[in-house]
C-alpha atoms as a PDB file:
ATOM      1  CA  UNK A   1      58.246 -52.829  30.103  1.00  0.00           C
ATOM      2  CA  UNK A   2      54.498 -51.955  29.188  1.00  0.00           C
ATOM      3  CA  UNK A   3      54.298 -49.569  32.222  1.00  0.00           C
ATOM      4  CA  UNK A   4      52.339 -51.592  34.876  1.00  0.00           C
ATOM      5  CA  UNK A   5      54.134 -53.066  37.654  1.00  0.00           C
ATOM      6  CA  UNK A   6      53.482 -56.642  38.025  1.00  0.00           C
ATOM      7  CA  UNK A   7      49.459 -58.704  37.713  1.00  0.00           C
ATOM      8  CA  UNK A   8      46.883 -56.531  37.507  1.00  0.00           C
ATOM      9  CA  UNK A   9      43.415 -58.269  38.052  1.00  0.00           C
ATOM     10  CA  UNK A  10      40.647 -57.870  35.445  1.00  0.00           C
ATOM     11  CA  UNK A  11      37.149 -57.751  35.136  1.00  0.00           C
ATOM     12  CA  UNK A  12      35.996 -58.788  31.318  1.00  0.00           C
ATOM     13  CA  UNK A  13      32.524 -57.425  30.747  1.00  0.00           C
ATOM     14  CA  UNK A  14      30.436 -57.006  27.727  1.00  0.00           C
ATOM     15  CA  UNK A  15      27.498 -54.716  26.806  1.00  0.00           C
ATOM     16  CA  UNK A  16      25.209 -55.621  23.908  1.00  0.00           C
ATOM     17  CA  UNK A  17      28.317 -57.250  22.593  1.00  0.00           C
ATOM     18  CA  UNK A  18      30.843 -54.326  23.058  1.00  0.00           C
ATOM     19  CA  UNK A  19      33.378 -56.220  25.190  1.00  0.00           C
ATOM     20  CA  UNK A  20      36.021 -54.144  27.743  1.00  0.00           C
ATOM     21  CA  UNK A  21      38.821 -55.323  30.067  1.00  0.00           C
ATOM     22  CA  UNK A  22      38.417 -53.422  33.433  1.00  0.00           C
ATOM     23  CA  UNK A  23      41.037 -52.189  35.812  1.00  0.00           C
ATOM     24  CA  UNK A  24      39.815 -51.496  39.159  1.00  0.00           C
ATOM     25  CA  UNK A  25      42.653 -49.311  40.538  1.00  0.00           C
ATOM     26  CA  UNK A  26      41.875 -48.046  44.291  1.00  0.00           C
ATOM     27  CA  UNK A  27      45.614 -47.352  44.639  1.00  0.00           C
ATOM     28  CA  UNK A  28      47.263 -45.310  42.245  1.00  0.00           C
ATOM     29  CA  UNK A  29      49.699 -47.513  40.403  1.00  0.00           C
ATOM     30  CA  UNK A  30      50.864 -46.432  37.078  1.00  0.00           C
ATOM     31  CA  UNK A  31      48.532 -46.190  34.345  1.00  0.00           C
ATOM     32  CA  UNK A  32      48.959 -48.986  31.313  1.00  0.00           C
ATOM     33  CA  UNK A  33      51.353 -47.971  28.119  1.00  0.00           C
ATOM     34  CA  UNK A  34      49.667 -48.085  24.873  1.00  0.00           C
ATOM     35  CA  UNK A  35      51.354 -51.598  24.049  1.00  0.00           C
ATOM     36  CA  UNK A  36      50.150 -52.503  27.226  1.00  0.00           C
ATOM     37  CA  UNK A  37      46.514 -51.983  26.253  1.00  0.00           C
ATOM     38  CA  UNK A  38      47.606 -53.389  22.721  1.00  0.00           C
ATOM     39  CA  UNK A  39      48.725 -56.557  24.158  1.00  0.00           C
ATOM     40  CA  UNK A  40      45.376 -56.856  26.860  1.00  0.00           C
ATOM     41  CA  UNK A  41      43.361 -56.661  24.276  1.00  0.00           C
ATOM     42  CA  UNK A  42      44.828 -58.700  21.437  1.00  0.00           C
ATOM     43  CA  UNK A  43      41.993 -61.410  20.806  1.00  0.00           C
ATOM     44  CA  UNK A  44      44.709 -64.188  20.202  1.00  0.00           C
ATOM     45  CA  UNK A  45      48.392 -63.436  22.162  1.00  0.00           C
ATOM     46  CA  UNK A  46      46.429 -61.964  25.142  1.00  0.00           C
ATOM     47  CA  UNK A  47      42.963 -61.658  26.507  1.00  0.00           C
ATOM     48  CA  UNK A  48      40.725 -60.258  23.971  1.00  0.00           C
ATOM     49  CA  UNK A  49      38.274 -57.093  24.227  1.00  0.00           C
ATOM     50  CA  UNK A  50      37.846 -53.739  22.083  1.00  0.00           C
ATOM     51  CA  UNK A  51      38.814 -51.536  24.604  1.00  0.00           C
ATOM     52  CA  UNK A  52      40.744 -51.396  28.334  1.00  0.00           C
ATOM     53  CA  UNK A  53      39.411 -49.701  30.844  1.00  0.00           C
ATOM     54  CA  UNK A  54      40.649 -47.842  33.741  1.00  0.00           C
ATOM     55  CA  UNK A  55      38.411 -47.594  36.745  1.00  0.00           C
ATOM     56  CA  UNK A  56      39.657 -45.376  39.469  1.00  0.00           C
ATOM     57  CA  UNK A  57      38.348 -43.378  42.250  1.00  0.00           C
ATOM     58  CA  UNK A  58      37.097 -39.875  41.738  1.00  0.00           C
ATOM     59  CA  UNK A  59      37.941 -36.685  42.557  1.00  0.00           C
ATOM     60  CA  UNK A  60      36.410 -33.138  43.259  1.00  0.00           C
ATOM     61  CA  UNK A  61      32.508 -35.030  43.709  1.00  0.00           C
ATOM     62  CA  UNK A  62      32.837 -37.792  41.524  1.00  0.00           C
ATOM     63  CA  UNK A  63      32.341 -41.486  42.234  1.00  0.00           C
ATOM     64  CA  UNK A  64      34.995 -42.467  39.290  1.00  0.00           C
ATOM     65  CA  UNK A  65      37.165 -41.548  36.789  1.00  0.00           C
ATOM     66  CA  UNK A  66      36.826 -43.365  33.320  1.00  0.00           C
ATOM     67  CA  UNK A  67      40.259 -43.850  31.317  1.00  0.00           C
ATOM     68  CA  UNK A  68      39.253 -45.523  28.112  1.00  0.00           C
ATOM     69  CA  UNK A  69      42.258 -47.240  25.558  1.00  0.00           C
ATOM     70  CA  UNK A  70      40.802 -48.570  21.924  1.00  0.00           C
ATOM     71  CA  UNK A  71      42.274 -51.940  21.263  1.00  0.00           C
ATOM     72  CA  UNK A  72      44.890 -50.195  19.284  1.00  0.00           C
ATOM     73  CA  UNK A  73      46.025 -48.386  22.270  1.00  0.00           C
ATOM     74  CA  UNK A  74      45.509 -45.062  21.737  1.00  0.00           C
ATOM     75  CA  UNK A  75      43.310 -42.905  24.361  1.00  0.00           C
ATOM     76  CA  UNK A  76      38.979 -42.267  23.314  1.00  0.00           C
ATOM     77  CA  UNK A  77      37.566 -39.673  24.941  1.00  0.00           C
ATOM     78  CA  UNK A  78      34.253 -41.724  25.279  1.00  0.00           C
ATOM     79  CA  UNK A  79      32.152 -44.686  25.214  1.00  0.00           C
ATOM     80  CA  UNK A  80      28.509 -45.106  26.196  1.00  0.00           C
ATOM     81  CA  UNK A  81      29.083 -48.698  26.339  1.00  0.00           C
ATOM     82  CA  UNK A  82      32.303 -48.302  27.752  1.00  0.00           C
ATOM     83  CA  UNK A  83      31.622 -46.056  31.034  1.00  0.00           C
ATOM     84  CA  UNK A  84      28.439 -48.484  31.741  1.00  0.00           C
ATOM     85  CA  UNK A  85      30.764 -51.368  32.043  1.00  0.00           C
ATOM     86  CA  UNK A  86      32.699 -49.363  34.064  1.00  0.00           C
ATOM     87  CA  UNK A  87      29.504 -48.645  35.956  1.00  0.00           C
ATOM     88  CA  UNK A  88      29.388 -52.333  36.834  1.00  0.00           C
ATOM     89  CA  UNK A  89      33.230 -52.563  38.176  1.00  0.00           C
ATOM     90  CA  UNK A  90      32.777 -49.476  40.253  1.00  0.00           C
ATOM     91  CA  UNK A  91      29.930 -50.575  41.899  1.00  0.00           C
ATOM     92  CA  UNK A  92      31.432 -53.624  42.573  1.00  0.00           C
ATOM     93  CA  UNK A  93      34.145 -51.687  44.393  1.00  0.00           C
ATOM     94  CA  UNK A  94      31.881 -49.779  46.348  1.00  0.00           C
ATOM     95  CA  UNK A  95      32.612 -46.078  44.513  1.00  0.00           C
ATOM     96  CA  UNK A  96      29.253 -44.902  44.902  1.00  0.00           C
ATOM     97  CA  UNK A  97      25.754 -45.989  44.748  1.00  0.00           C
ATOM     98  CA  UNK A  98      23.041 -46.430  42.149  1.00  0.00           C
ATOM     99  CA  UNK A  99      23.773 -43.185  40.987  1.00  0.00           C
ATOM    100  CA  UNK A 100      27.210 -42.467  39.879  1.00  0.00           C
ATOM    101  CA  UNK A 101      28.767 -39.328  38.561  1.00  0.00           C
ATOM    102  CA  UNK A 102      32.120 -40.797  36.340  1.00  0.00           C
ATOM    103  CA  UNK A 103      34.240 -38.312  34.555  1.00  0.00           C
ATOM    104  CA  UNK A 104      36.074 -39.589  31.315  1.00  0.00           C
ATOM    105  CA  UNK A 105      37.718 -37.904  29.186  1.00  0.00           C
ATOM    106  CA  UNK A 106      34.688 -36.108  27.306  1.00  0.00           C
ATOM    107  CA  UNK A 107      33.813 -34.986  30.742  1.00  0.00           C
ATOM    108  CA  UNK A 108      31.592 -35.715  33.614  1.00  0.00           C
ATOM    109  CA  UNK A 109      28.447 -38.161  33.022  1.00  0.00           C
ATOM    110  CA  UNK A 110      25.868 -39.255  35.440  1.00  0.00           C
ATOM    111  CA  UNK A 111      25.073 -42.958  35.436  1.00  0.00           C
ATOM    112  CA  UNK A 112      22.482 -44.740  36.919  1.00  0.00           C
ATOM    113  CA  UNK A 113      23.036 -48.702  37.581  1.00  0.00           C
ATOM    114  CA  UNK A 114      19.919 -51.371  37.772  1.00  0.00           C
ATOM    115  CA  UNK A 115      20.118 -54.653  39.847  1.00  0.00           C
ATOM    116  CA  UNK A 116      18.506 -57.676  40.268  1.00  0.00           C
ATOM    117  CA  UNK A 117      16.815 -59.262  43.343  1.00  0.00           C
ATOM    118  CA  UNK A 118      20.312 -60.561  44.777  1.00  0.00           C
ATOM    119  CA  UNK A 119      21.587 -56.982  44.014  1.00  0.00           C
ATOM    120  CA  UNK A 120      23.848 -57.117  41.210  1.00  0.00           C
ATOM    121  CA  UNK A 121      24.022 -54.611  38.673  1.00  0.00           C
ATOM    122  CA  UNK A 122      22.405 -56.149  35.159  1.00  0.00           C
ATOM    123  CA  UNK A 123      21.621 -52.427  33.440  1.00  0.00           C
ATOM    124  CA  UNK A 124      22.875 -49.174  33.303  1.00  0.00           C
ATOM    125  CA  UNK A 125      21.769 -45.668  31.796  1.00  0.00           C
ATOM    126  CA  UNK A 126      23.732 -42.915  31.105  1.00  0.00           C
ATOM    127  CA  UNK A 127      23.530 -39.057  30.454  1.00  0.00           C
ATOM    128  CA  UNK A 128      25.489 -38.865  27.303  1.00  0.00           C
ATOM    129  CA  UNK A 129      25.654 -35.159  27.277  1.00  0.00           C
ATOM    130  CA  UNK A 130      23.836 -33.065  24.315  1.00  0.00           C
ATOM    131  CA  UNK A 131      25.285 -34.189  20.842  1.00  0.00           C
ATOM    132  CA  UNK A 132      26.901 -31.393  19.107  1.00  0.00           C
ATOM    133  CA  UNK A 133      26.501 -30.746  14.929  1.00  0.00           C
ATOM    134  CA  UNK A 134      28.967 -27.720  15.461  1.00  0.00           C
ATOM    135  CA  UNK A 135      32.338 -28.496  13.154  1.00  0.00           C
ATOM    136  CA  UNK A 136      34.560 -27.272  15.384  1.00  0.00           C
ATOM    137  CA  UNK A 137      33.285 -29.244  18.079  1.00  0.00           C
ATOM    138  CA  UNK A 138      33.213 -32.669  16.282  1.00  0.00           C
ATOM    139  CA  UNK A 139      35.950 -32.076  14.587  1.00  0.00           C
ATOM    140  CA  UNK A 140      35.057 -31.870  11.171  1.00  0.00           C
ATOM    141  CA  UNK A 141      36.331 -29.345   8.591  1.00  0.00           C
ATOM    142  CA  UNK A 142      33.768 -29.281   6.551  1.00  0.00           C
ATOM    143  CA  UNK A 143      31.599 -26.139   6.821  1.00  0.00           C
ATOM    144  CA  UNK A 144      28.756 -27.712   7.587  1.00  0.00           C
ATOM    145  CA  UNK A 145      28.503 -31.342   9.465  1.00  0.00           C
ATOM    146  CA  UNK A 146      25.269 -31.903   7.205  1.00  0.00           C
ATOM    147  CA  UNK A 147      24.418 -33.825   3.700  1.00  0.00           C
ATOM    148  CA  UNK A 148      28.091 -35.304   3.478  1.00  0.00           C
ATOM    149  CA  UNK A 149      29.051 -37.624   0.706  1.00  0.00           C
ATOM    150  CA  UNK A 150      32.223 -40.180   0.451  1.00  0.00           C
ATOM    151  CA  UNK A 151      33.043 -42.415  -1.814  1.00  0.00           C
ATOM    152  CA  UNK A 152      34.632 -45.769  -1.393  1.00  0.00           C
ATOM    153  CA  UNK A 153      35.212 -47.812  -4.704  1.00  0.00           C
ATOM    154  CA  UNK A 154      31.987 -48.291  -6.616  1.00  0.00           C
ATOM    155  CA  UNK A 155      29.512 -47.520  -3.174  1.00  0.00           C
ATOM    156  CA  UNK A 156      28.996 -43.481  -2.417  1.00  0.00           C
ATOM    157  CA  UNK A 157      27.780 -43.099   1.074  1.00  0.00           C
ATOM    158  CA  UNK A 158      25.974 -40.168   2.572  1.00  0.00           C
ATOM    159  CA  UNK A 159      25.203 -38.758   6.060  1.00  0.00           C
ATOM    160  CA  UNK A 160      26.007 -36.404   8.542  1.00  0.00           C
ATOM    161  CA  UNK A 161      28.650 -36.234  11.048  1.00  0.00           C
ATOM    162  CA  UNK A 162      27.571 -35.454  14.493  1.00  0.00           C
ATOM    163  CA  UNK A 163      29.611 -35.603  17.877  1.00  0.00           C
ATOM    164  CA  UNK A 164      29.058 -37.295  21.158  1.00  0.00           C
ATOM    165  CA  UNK A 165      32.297 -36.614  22.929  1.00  0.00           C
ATOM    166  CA  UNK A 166      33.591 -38.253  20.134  1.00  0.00           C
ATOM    167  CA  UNK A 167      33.453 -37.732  16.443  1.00  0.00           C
ATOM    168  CA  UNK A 168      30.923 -39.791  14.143  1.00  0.00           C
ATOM    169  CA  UNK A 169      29.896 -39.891  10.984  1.00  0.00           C
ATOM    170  CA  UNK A 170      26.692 -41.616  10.261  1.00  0.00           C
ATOM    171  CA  UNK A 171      25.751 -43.022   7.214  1.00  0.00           C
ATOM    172  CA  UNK A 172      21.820 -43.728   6.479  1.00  0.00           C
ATOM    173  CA  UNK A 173      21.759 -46.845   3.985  1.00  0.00           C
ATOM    174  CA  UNK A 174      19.030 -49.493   2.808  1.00  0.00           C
ATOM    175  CA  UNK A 175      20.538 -52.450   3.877  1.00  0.00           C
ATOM    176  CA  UNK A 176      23.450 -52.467   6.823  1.00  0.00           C
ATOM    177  CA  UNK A 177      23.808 -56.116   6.159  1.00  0.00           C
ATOM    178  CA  UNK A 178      25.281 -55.401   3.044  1.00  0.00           C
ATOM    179  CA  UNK A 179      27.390 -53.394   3.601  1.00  0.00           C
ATOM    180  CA  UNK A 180      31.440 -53.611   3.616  1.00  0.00           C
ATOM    181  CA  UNK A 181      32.348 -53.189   6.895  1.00  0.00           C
ATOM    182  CA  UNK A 182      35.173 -54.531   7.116  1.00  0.00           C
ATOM    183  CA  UNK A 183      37.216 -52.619   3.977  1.00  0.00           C
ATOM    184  CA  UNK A 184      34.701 -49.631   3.963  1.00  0.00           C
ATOM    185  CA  UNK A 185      35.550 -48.815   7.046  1.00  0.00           C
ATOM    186  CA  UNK A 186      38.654 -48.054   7.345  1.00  0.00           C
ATOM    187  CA  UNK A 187      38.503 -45.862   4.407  1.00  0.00           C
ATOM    188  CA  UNK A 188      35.672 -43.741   5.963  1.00  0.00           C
ATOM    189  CA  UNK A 189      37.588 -43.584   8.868  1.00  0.00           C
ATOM    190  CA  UNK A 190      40.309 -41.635   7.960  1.00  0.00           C
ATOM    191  CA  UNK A 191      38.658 -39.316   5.895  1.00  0.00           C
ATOM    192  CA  UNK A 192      40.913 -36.482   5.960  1.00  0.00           C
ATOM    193  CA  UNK A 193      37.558 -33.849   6.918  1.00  0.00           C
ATOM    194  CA  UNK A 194      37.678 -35.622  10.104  1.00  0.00           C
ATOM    195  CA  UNK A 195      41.375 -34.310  11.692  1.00  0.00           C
ATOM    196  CA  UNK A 196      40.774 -36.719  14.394  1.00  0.00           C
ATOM    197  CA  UNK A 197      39.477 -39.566  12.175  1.00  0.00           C
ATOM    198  CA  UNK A 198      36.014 -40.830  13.240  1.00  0.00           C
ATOM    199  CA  UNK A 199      33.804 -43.655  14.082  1.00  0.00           C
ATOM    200  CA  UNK A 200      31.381 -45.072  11.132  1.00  0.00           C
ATOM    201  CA  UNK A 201      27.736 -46.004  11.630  1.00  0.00           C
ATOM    202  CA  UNK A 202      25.862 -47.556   8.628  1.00  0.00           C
ATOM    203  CA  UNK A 203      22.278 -47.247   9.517  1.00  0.00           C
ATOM    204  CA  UNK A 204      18.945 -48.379   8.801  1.00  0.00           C
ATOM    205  CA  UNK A 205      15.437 -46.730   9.353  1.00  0.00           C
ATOM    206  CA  UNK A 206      13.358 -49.789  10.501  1.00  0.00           C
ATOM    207  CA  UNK A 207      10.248 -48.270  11.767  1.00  0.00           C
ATOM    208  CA  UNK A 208       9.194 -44.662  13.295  1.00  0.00           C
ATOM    209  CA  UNK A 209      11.248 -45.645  16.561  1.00  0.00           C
ATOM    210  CA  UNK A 210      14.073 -48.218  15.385  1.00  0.00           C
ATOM    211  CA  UNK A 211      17.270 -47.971  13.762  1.00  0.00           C
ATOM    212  CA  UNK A 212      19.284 -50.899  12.482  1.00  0.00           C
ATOM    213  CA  UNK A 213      23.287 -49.836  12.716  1.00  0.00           C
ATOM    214  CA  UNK A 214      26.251 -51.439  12.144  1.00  0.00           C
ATOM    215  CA  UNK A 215      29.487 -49.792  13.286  1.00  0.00           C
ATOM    216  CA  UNK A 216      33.271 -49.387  12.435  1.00  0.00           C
ATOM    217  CA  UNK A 217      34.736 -47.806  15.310  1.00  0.00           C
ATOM    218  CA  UNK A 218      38.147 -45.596  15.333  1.00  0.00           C
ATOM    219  CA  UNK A 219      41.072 -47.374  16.806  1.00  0.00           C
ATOM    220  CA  UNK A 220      39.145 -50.472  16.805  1.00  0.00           C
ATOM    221  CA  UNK A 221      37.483 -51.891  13.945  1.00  0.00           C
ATOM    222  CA  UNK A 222      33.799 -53.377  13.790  1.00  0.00           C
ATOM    223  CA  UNK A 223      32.026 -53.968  16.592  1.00  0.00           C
ATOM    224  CA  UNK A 224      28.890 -55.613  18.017  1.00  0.00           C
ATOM    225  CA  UNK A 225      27.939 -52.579  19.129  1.00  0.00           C
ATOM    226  CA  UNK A 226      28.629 -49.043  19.979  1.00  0.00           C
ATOM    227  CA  UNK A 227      26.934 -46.688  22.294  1.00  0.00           C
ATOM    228  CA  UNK A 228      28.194 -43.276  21.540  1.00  0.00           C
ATOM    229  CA  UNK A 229      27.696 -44.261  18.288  1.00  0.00           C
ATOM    230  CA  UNK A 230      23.752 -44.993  18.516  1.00  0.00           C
ATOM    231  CA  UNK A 231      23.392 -41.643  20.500  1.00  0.00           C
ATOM    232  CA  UNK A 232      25.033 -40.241  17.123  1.00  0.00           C
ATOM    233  CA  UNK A 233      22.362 -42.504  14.335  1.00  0.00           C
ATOM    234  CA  UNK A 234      19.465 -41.746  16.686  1.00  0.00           C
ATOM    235  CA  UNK A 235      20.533 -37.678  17.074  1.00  0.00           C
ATOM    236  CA  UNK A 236      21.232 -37.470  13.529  1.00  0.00           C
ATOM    237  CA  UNK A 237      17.913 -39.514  11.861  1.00  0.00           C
ATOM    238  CA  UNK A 238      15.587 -37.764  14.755  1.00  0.00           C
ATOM    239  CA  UNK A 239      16.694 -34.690  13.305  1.00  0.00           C
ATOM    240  CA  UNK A 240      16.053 -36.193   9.760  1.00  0.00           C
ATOM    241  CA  UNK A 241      12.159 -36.795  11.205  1.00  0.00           C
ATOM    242  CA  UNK A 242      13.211 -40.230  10.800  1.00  0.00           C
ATOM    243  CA  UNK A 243      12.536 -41.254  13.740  1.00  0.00           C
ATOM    244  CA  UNK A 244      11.075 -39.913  17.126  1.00  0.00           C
ATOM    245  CA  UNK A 245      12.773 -39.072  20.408  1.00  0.00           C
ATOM    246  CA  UNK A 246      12.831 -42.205  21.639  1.00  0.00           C
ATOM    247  CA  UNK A 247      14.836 -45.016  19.602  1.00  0.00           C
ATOM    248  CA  UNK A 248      15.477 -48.992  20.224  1.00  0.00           C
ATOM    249  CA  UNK A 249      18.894 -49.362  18.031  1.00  0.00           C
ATOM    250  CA  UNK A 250      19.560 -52.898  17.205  1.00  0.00           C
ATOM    251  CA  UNK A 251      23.324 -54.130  16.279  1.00  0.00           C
ATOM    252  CA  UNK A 252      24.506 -57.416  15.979  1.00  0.00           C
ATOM    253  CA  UNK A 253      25.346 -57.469  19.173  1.00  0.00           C
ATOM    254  CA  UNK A 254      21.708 -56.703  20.873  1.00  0.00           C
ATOM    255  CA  UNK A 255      19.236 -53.493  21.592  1.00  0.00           C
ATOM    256  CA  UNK A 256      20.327 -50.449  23.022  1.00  0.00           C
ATOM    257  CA  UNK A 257      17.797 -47.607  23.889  1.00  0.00           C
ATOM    258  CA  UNK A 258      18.358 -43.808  23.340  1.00  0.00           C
ATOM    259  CA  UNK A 259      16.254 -41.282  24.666  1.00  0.00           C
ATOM    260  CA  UNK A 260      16.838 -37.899  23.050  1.00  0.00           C
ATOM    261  CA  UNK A 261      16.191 -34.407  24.355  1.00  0.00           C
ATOM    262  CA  UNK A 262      18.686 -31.776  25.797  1.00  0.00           C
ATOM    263  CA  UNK A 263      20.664 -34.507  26.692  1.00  0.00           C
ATOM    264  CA  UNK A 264      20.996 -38.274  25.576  1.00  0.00           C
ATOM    265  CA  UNK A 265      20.415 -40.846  27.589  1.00  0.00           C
ATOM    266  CA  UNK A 266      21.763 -44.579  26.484  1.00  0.00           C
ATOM    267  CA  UNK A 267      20.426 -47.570  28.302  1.00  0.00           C
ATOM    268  CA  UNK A 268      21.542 -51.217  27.869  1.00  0.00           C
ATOM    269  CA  UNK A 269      22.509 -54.380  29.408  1.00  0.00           C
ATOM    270  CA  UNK A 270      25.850 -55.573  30.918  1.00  0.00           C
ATOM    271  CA  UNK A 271      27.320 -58.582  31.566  1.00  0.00           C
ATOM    272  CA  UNK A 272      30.413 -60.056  33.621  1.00  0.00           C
ATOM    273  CA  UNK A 273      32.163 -62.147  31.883  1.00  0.00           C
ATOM    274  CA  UNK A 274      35.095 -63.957  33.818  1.00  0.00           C
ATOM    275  CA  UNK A 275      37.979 -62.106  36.062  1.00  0.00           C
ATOM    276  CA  UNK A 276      41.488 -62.911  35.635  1.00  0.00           C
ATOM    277  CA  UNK A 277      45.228 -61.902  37.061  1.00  0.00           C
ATOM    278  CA  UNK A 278      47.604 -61.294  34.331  1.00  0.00           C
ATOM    279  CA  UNK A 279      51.134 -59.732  33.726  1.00  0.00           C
ATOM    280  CA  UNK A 280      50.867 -57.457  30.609  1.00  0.00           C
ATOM    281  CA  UNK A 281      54.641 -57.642  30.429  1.00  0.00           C
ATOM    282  CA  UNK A 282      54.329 -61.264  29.810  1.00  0.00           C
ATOM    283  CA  UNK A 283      52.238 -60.987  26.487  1.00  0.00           C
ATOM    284  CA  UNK A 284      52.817 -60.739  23.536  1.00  0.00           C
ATOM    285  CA  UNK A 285      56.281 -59.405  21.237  1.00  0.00           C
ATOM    286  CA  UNK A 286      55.581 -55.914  22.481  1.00  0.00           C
ATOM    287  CA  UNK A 287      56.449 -56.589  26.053  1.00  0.00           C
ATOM    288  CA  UNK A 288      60.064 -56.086  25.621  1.00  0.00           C
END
């Protein structure tokens, strides 16, 4: 059994691209397995998304809580693409108004929603929190999170790692559409500096106030998008004097904006998708 008793009914939602199955759960039933969250979000024996989420009601002052699986299953402690889908389900169910305070796993964020004329919620921005260069914090254990180098084949990539909840390391390169992706990834991702392995950004200065990223993310593989992940590029090229305090980043799967100061804030579309009842024990050879 994959740990969830009988349908569960899903929201499928997708922001700039970064696409998450929602579970609204007002009642307390048991949490998914991690080949539960494997099988939800296999793209062809089940539904398809890069991450599950679990929406449930708050406690101690907040409107929600945020439990976040990667499509491999294992827990994140945080996605700013991620908690402003969730955003969109708990409004829906009524856990709070246009301002929202959702803990997750990296702690509690503060997220405010946008609607349209017939009130639906088409935007959310949230308080990332301050992004952290300390090691310890990231992890890294490297001395210093600055000036890194890796190596992958014939292609030596350099950056800084930086931390948004989450660990990052982001690598400033001429071209992101030329890069690997797909087999670089993986590689960068388990560097062994980062104990916790970490999410890649490949990013492009495209003017004084836009980045170009591509990203591979831990547990996951490349996405359209990543939000913790452009809180990381714009953190770490602002403090480059890339860039200014204020940053559009553009991945394939849209625009995201990032507004830097003590904290973050990340602002973006989302979109609703379809709903659906399922039976996670019914999918896929892990059910058994």
């Amino acid at each position: 059994m994959l740990s969830v008793m009988g349908p569960i009914d899903l929201t499928k939602l997708h922001a700039t691209g970064n696409d998450f199955l929602v579970w609204t759960d007002l009642d307390g039933r048991p949490g998914p397995s991690a080949a539960a969250a494997r099988a939800l979000c296999d793209r062809h024996t089940g539904i398809g998304a890069d991450g599950l989420i679990v929406c449930r009601p708050g406690t101690d002052g907040a409107d929600a809580t945020m439990v976040l699986h990667n499509a491999d299953g294992g827990i994140a402690e945080m996605s700013g693409n991620g908690i402003r889908a969730l955003a969109w389900a708990a409004a829906a169910a009524g856990l709070g108004g246009d301002t929202m305070l959702v803990d997750t796993g990296a702690g509690r964020r503060t997220v405010v929603v946008g609607r349209d004329a017939g009130g639906a919620v088409t935007h959310a921005t949230v308080d990332m929190g301050p992004v952290t260069f300390a090691p310890d914090a990231i992890p890294i254990t490297a001395s210093s999170p600055f000036d890194l180098t890796a190596t992958v084949g014939d292609a030596t990539y350099r950056g800084d790692a930086a931390g948004m909840g989450n660990p990052h390391f982001v690598c400033l390169v001429d071209d992101v559409d030329g890069v690997p992706v797909a087999t670089h990834g993986p590689r960068l991702e388990t560097d062994p500096r980062f104990p916790r392995r970490t999410n890649v950004e490949f990013v492009a200065v495209a003017g004084a106030d836009r980045l170009r990223m591509r990203v591979w993310e831990r547990g996951v593989g490349e996405t359209r998008s990543c939000g913790t992940g452009a809180c990381a590029a714009a953190a770490v090229a602002h403090r480059r004097g890339l860039v200014g305090p204020v940053v559009t980043v553009a991945v394939p799967g849209g625009t995201l904006q990032v507004e830097l100061g003590d904290t973050i804030r990340l602002g973006g579309p989302v979109v609703p998708v379809f709903d659906v009842r399922v039976d996670p024990d019914h999918l896929g050879s892990e059910a058994g």
